[in-house]
Protein backbone atom coordinates (compact mmCIF):
# COMPACT_ATOMS: atom_id res chain seq x y z
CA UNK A 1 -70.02 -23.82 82.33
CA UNK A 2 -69.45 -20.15 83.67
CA UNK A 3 -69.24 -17.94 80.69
CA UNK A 4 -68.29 -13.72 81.27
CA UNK A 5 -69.72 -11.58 78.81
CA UNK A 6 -68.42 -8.05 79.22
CA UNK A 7 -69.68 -4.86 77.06
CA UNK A 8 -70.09 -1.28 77.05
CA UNK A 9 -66.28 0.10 76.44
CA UNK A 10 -65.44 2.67 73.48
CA UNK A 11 -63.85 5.59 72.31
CA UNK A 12 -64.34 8.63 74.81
CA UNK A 13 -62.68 12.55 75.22
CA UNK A 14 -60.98 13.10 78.17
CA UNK A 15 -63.24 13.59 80.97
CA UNK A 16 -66.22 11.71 79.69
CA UNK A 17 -67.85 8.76 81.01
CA UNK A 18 -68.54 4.96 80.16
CA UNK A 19 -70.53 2.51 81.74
CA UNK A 20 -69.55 -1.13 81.44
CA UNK A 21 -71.15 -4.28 82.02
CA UNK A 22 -70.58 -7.70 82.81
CA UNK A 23 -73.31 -10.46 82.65
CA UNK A 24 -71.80 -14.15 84.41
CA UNK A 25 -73.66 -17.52 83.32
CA UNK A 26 -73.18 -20.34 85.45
CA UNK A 27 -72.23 -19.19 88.69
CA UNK A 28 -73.91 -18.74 91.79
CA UNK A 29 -73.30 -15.06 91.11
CA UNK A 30 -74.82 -13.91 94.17
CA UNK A 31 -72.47 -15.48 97.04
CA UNK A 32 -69.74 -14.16 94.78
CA UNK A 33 -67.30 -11.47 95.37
CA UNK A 34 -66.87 -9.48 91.96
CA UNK A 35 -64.02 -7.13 90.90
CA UNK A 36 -63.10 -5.38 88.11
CA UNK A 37 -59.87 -5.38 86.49
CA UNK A 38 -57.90 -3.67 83.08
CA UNK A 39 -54.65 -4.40 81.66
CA UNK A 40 -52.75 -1.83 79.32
CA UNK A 41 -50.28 -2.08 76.81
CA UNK A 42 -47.16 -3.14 78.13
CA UNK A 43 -48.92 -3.74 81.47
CA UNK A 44 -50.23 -6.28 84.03
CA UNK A 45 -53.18 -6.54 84.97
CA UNK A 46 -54.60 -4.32 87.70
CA UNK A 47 -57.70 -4.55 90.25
CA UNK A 48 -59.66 -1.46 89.96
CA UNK A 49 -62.61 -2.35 91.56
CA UNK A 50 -64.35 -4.75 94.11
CA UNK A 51 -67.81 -5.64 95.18
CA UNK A 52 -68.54 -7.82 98.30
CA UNK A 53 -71.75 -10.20 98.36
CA UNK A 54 -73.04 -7.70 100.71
CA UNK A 55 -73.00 -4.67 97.81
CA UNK A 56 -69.51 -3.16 100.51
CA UNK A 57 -67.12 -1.70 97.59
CA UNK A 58 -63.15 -1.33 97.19
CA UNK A 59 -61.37 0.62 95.07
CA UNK A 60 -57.37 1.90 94.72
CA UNK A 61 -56.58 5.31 94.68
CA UNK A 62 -56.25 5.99 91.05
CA UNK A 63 -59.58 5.25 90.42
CA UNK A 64 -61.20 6.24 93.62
CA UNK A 65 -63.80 8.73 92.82
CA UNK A 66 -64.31 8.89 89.23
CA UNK A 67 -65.18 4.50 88.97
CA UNK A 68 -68.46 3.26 90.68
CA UNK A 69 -69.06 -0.38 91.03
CA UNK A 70 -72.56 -2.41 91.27
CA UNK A 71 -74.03 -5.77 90.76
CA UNK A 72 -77.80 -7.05 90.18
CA UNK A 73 -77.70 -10.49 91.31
CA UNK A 74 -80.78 -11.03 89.80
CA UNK A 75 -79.33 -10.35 86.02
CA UNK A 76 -76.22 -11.43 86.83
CA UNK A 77 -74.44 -8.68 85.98
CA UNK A 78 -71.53 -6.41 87.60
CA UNK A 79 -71.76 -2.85 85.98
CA UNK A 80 -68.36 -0.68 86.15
CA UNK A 81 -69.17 3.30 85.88
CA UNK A 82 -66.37 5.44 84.56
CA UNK A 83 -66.50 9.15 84.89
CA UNK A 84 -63.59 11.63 84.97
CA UNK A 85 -61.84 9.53 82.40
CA UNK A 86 -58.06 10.15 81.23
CA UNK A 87 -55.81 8.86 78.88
CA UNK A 88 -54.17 6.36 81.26
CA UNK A 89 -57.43 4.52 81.73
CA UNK A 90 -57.21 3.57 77.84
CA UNK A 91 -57.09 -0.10 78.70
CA UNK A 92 -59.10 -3.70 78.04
CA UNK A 93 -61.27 -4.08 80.72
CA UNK A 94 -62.39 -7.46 82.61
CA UNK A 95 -64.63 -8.49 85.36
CA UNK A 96 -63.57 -11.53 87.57
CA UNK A 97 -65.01 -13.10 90.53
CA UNK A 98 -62.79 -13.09 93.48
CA UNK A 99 -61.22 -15.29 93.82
CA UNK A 100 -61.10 -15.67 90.17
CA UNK A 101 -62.94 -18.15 87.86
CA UNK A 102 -59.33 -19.33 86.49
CA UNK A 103 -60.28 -17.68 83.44
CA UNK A 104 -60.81 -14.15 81.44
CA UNK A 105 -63.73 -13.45 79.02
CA UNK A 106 -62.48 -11.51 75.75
CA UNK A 107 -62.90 -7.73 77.61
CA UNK A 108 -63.90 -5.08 76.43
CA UNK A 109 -61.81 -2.03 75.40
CA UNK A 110 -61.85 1.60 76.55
CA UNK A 111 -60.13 4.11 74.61
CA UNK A 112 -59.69 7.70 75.94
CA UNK A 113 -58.28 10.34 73.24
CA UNK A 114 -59.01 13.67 72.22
């Protein structure tokens, strides 16, 4: 049973900095592709980062930058760092393999707001 447990959102000012994490039971994590995604208000969800089984990285312009992805395969974990961050990356956050597990864990919310 693959479970995704992610963490580490909050409330920030405008131009601070979170780092999230995401630990993944079950899987064979390493061989994975991992991405993370966030979904506004309103809004679909959007990729806004990617890391190969090889540690190569992806990002989209909005977030190129200021949003750092990384994995330990040993723990499991996918670790999303956010710095430079603005109100319009107020969003729930979500890691996913890719392709996806055909499932979300709950997220984890970052608020930006002065």
């Amino acid at each position: 049973q693959v479970q995704l447990v992610e963490s580490g959102g909050g409330l920030v000012q405008p131009g601070g900095s979170l780092r999230l994490s995401c630990v993944v039971s079950g899987s064979t994590f390493s061989i994975r592709a991992m991405a993370w995604y966030r979904q506004a208000p309103g809004n679909q969800r959007e990729l806004v980062a990617t890391i190969f089984s090889g540690g190569s990285t992806n990002y989209p312009d909005s977030v190129k930058g200021r949003f750092t992805i990384s994995r330990d395969n040993a723990k499991k974990t996918v670790y999303l760092q956010l710095n430079n961050l603005q109100p319009e990356d107020t969003a729930v956050y979500y890691c996913n393999a890719v392709p996806g597990y055909g499932f979300w864990g709950q997220g984890t919310q970052v608020t930006v707001s002065s």
